[in-house]
N, C-alpha and C. Protein backbone atom coordinates (compact mmCIF):
# COMPACT_ATOMS: atom_id res chain seq x y z
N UNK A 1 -47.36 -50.40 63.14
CA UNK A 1 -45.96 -49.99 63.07
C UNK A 1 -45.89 -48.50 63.41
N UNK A 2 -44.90 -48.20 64.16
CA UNK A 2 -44.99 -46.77 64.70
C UNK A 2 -44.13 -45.87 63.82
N UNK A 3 -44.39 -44.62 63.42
CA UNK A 3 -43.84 -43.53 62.82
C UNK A 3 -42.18 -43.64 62.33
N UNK A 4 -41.85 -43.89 63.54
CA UNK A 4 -40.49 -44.17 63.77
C UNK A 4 -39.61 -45.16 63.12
N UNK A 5 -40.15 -46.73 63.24
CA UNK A 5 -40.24 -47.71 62.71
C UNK A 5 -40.33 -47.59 60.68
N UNK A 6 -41.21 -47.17 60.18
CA UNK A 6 -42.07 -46.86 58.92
C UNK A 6 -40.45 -45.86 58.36
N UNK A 7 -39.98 -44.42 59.21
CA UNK A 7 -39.42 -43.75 58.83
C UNK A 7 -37.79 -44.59 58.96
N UNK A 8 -37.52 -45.40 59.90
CA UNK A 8 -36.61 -45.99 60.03
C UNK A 8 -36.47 -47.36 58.61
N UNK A 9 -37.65 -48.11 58.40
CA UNK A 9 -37.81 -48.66 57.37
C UNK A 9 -37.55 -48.30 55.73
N UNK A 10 -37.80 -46.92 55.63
CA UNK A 10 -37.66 -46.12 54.60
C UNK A 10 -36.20 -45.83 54.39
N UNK A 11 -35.98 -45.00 55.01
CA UNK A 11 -34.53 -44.75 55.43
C UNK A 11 -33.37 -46.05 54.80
N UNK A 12 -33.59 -47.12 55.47
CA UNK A 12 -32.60 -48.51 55.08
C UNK A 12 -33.27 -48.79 53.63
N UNK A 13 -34.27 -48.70 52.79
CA UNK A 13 -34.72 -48.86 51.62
C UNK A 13 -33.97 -47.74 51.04
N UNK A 14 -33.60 -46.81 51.27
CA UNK A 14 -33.25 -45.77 50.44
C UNK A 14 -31.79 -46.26 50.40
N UNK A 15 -31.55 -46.28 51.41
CA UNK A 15 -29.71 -46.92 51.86
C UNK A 15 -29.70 -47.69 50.92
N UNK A 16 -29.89 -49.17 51.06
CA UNK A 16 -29.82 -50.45 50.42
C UNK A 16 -29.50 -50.14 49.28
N UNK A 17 -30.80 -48.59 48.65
CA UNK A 17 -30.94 -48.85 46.92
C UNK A 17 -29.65 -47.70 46.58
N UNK A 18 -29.03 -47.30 47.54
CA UNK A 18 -27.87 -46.47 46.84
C UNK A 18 -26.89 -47.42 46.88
N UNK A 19 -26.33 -48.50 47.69
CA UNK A 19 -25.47 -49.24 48.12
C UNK A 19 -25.14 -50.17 46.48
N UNK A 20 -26.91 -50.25 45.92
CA UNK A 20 -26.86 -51.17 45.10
C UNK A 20 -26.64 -50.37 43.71
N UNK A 21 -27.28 -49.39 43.80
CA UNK A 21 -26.55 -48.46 42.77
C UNK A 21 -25.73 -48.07 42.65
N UNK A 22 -24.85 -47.71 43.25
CA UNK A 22 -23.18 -47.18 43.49
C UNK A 22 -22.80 -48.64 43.28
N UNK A 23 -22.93 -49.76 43.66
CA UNK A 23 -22.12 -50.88 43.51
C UNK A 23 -22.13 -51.45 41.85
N UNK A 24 -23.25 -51.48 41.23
CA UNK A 24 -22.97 -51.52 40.32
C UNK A 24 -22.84 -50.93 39.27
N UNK A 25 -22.09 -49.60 39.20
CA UNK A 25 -21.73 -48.26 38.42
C UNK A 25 -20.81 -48.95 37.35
N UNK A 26 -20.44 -48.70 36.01
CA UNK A 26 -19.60 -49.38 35.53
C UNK A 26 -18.99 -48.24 34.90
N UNK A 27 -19.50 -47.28 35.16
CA UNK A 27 -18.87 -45.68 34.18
C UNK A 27 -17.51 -45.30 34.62
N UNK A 28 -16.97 -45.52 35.86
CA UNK A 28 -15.44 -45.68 35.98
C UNK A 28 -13.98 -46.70 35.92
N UNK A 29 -15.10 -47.84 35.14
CA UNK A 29 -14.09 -49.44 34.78
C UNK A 29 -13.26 -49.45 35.67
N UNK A 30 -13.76 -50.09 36.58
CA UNK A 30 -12.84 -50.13 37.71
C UNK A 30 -11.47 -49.52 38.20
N UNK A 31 -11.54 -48.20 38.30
CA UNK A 31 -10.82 -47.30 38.36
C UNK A 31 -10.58 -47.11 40.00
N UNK A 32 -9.35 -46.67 40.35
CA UNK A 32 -8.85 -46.60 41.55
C UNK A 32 -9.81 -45.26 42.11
N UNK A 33 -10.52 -44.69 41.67
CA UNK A 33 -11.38 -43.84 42.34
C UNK A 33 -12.79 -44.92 42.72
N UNK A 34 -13.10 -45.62 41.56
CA UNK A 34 -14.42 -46.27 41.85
C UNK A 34 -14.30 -47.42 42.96
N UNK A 35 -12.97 -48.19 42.64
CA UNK A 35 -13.09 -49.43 43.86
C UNK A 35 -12.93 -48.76 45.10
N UNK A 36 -12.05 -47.40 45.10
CA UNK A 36 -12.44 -47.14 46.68
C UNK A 36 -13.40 -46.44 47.43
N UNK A 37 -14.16 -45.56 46.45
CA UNK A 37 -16.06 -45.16 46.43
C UNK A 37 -16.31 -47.17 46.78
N UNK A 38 -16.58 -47.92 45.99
CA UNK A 38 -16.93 -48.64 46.68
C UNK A 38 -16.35 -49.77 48.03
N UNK A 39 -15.23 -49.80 47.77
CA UNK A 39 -14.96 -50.09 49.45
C UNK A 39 -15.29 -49.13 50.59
N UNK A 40 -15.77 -48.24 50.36
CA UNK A 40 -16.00 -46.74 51.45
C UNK A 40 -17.67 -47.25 51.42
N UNK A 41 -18.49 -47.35 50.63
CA UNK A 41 -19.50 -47.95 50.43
C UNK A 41 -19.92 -48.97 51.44
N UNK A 42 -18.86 -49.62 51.17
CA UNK A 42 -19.02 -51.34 52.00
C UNK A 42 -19.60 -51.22 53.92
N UNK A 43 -18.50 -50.24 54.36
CA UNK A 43 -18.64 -49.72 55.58
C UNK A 43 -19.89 -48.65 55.65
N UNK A 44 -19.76 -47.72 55.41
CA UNK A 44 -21.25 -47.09 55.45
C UNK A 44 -22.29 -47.20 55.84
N UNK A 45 -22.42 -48.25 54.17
CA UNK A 45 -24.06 -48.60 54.03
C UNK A 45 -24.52 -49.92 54.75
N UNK A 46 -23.01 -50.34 55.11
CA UNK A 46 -23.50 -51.64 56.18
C UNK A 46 -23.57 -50.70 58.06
N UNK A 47 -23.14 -49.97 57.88
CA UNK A 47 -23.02 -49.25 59.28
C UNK A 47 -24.72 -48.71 58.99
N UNK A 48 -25.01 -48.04 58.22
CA UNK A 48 -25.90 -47.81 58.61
C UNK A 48 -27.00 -49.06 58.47
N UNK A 49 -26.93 -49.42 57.65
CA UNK A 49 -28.10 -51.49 57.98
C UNK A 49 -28.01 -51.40 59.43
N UNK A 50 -27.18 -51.83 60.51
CA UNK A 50 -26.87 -52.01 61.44
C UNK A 50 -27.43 -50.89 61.58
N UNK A 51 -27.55 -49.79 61.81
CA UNK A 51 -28.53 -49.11 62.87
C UNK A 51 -30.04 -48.91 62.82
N UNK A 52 -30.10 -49.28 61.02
CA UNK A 52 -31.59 -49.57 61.39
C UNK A 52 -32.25 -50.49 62.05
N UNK A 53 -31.52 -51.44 61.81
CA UNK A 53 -31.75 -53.14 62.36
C UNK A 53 -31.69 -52.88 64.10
N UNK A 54 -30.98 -52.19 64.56
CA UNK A 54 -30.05 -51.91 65.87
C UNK A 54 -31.77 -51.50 66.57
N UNK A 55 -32.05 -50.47 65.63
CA UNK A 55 -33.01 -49.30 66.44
C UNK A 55 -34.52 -50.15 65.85
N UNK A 56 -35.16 -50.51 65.58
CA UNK A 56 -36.34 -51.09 65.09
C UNK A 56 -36.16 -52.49 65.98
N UNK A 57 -35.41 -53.31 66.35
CA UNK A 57 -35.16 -54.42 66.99
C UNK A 57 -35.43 -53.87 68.37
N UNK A 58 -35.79 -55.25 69.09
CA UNK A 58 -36.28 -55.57 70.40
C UNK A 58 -35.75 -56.30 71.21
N UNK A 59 -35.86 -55.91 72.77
CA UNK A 59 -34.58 -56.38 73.36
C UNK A 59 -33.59 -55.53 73.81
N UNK A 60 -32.37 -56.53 74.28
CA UNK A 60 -31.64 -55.79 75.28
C UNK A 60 -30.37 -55.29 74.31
N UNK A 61 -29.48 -54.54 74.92
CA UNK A 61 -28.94 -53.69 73.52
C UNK A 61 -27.47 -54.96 72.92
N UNK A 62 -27.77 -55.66 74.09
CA UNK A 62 -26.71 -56.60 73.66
C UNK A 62 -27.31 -57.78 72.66
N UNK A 63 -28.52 -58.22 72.65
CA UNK A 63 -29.29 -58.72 71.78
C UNK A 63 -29.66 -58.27 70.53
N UNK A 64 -29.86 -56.81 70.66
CA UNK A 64 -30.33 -56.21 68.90
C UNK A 64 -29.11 -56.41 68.45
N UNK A 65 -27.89 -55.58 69.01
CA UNK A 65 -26.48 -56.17 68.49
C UNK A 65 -26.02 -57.07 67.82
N UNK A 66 -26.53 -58.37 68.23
CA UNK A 66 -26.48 -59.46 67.23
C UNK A 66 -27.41 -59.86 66.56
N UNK A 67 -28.53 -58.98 66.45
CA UNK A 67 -29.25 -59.26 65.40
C UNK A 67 -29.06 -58.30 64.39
N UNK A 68 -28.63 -56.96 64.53
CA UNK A 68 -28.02 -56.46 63.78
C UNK A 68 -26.79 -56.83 62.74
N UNK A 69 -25.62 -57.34 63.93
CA UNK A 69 -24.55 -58.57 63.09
C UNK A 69 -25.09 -59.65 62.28
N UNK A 70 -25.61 -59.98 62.32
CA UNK A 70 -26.72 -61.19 61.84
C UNK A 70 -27.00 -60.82 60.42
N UNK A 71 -28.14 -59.86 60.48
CA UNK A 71 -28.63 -59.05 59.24
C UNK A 71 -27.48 -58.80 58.31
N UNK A 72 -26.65 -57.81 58.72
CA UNK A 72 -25.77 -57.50 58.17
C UNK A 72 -24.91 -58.74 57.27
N UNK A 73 -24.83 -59.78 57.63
CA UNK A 73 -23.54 -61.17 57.42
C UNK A 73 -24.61 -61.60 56.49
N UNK A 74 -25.81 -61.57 57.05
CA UNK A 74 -26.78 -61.94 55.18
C UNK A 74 -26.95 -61.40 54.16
N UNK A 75 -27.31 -59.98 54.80
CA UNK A 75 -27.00 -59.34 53.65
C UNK A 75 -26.06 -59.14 52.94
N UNK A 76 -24.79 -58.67 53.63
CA UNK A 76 -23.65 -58.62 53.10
C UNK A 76 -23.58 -60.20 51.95
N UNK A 77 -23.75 -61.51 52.57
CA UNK A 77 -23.44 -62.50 51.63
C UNK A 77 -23.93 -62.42 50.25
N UNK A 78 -25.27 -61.92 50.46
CA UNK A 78 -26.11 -62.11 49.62
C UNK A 78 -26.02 -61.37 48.29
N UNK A 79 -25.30 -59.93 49.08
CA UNK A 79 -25.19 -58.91 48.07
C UNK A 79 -23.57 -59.55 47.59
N UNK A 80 -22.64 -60.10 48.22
CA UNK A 80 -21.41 -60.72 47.36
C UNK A 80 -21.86 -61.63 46.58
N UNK A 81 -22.96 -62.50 46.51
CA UNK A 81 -23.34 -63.32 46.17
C UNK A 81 -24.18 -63.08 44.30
N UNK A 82 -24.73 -61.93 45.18
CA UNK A 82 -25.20 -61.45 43.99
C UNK A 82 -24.57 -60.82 42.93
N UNK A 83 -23.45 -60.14 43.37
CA UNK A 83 -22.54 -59.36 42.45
C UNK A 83 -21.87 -60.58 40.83
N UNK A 84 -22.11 -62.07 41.16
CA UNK A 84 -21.80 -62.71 40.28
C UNK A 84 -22.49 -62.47 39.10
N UNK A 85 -23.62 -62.24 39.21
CA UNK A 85 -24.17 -61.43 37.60
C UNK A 85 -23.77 -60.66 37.34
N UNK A 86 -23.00 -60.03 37.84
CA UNK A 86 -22.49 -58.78 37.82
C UNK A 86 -21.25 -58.43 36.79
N UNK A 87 -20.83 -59.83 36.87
CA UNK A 87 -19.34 -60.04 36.52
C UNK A 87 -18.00 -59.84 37.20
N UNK A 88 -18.61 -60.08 38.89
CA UNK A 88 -17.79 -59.56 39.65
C UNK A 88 -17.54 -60.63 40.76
N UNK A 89 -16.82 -60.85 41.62
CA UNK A 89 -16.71 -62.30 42.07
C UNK A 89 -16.97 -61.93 43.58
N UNK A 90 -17.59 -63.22 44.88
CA UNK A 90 -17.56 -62.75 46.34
C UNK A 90 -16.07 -62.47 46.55
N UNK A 91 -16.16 -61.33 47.53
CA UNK A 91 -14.92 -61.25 48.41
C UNK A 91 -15.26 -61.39 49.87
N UNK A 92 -14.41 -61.59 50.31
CA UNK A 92 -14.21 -61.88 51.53
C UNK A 92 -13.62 -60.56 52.47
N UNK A 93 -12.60 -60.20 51.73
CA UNK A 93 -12.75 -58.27 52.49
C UNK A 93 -14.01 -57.44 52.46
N UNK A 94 -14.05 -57.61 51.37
CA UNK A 94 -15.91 -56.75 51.86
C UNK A 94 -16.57 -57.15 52.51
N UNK A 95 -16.95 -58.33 53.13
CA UNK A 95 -17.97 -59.22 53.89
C UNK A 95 -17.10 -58.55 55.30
N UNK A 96 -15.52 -58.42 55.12
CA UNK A 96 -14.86 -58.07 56.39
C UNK A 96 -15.39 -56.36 56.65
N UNK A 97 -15.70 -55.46 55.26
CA UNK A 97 -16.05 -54.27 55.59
C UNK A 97 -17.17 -54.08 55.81
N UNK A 98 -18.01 -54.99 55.32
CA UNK A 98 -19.65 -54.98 55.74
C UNK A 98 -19.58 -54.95 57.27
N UNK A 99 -19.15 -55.96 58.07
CA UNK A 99 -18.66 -56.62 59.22
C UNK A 99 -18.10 -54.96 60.15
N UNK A 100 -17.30 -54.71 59.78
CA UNK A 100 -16.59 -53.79 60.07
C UNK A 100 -16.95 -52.40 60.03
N UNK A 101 -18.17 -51.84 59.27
CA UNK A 101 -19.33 -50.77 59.72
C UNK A 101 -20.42 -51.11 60.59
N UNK A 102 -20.67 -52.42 60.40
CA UNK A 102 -21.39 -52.48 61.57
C UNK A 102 -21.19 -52.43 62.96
N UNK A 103 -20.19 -53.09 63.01
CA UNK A 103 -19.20 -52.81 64.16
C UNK A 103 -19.07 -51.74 65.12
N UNK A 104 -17.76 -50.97 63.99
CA UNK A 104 -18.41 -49.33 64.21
C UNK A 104 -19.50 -48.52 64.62
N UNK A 105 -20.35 -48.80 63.85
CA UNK A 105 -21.98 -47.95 64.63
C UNK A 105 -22.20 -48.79 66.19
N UNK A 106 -21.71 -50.19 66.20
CA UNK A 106 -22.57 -50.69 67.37
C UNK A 106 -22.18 -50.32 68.38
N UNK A 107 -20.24 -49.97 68.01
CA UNK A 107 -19.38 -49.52 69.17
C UNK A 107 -19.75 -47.72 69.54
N UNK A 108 -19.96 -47.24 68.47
CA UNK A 108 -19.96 -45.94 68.67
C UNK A 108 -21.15 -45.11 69.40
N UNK A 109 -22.73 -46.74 69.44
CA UNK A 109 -24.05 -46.17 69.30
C UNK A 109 -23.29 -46.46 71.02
N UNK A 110 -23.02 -47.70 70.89
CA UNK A 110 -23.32 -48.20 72.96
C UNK A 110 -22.03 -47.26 73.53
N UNK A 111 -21.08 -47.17 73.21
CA UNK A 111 -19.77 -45.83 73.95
C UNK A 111 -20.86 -44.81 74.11
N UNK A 112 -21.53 -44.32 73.37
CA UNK A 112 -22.35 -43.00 73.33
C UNK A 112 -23.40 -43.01 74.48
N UNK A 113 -24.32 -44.03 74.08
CA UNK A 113 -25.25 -43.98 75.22
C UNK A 113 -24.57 -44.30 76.85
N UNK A 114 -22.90 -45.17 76.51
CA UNK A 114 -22.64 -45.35 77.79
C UNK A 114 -22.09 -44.31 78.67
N UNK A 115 -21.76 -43.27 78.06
CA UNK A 115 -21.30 -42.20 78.24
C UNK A 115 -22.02 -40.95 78.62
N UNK A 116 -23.10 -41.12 78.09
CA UNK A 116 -24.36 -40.49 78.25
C UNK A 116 -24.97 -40.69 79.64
N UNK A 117 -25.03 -42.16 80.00
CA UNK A 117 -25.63 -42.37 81.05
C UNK A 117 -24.43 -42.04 82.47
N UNK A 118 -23.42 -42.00 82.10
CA UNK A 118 -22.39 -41.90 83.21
C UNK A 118 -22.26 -40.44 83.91
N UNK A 119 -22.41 -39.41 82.61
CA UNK A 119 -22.64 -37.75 82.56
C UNK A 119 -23.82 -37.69 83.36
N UNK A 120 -25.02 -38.13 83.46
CA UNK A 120 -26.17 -38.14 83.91
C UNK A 120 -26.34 -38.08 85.26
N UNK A 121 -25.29 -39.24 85.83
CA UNK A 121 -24.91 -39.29 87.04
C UNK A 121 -25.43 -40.74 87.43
């Protein structure tokens, strides 16, 4: 595994474990500051999943893309899924904001590089 990879691996472990710590904070009882820390959460930390997944993946950029989407729609389930111990129920908007940072990075990574390459000449 190359440097890159290892540091990119780390990186989404560190992500994940704030995503999961901030998600289940209970010190603001669901307070209109905390649900929207965590809906702001939702996008983020799934935007960034998606770029680790994006950049460690193989293939053409339209292929990591959906393996990035991919990752993300499991994880995302998994973590709605999981929140039932939680005492907290799946939603379906968050699965839409999980959805919806990933998105974002995928649009913003390929506009960038496409833009990049056009400047180039």
């Amino acid at each position: 595994m190359t440097r890159r990879r290892i540091g990119l691996s780390i990186a989404l472990l560190l992500l994940g474990s704030v995503v999961v710590y901030i998600h289940v904070l209970t010190g603001f009882n669901n307070s209109f500051v905390e649900v929207n820390i965590r809906d702001s959460l939702h996008v983020l930390g799934f935007a960034g999943i998606a770029a680790v997944v994006f950049e460690v993946a193989k293939g053409t950029a339209v292929r990591r893309s959906a393996i990035a989407i991919v990752v993300v729609l499991v994880t995302g389930l998994a973590a709605e899924t999981a929140q039932s111990y939680f005492g907290r129920t799946l939603s379906v908007a968050d699965l839409g904001r999980d959805l919806g940072g990933a998105t974002l990075y995928l649009l913003a990574r390929n506009l960038w590089r496409h833009t990049r390459s056009i400047d180039a000449g």
